[in-house]
Protein backbone atom coordinates (compact mmCIF):
# COMPACT_ATOMS: atom_id res chain seq x y z
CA UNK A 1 107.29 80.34 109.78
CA UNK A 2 106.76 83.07 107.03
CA UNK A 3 105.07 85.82 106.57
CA UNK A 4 103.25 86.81 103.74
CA UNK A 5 104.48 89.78 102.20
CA UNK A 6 103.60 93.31 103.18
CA UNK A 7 101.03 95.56 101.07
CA UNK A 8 103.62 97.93 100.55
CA UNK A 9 106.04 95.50 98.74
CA UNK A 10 106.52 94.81 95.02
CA UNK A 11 106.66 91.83 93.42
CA UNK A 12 109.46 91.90 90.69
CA UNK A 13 106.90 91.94 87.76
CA UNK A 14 105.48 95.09 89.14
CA UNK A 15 106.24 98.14 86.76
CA UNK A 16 105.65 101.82 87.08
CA UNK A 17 105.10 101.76 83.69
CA UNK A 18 101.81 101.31 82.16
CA UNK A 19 102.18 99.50 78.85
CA UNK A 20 101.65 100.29 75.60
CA UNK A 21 103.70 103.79 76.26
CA UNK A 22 105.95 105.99 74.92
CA UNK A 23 109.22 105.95 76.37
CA UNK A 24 112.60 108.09 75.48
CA UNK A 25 116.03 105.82 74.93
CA UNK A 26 118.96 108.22 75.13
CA UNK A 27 121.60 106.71 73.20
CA UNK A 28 125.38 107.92 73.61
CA UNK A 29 128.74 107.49 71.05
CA UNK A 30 130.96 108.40 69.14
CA UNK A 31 130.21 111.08 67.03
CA UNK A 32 130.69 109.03 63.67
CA UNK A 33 129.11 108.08 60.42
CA UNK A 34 126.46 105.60 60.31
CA UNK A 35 125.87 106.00 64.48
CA UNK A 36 122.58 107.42 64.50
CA UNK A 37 121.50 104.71 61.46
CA UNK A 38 122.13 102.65 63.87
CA UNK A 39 120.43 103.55 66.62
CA UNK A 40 117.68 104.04 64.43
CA UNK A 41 117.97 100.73 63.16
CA UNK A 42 117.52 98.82 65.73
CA UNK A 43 114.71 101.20 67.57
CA UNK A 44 112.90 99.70 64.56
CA UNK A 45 114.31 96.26 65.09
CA UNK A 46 111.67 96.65 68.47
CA UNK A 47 109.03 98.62 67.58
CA UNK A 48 107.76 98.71 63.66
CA UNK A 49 105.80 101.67 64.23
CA UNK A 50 109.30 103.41 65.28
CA UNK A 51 109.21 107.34 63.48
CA UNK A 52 112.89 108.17 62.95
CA UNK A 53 111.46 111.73 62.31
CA UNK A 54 110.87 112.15 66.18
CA UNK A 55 114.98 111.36 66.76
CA UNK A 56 116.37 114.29 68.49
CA UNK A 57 120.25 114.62 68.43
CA UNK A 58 122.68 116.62 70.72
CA UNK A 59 127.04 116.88 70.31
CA UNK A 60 128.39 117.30 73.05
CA UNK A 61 130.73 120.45 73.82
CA UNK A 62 133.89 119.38 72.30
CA UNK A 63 131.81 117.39 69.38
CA UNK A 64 133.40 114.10 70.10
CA UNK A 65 130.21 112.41 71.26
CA UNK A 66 126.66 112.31 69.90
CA UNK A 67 124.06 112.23 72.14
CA UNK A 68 120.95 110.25 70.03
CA UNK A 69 117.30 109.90 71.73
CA UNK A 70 114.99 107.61 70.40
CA UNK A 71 111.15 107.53 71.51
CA UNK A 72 109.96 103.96 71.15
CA UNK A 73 106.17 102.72 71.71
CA UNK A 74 107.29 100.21 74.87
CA UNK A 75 104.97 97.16 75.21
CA UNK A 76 106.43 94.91 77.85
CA UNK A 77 109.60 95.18 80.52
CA UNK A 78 111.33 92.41 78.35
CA UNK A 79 111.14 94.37 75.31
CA UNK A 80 113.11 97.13 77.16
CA UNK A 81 115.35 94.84 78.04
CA UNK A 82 116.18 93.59 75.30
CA UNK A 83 116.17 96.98 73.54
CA UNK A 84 118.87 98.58 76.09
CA UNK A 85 120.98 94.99 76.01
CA UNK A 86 121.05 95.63 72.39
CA UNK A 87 121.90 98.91 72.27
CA UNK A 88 124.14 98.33 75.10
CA UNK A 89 126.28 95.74 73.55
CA UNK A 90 126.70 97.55 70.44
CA UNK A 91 130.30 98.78 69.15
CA UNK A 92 129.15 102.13 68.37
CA UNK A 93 127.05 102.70 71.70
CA UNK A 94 129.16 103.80 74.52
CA UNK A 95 125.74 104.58 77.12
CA UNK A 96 122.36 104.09 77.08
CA UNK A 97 119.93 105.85 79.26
């Protein structure tokens, strides 16, 4: 016999996030040429309203690594997903936040 589930539990579909919203991708690599193209790239790739002007960039101590956020206009959990796999499984991306 099962129970049906609790008020207090989530479906998987549930989100905290109320769509259409503006939500902050922090992008980590390499600091080399062409990375934050990239990044930028593909942000618009997702969203065509995407305004590289808002990209905010930070080097880390020793200036290896370039820390790149991007503020994209989210619409739906599987056009996060897809944005972060994206990212993700680029060669210039070492972490995505």
């Amino acid at each position: 016999m099962s129970m049906p589930p609790s008020s207090h539990e989530t479906s998987q579909d549930d989100s905290l996030i109320v769509y259409p919203s503006l939500f902050p991708i922090k992008v980590m690599g390499l600091k080399v040429a062409g990375l934050v193209q990239t990044v930028t790239h593909i942000a618009a790739q997702f969203d065509p309203n995407f305004d590289a002007t808002t990209v905010e960039l930070r080097e880390s101590k020793g200036g290896k690594y370039l820390g790149v956020t991007i503020t994209i206009t989210a619409t739906s959990r599987a056009q996060l997903d897809e944005i972060y796999r994206t990212l993700s499984t680029h060669p210039m991306v070492k972490v995505v936040l």
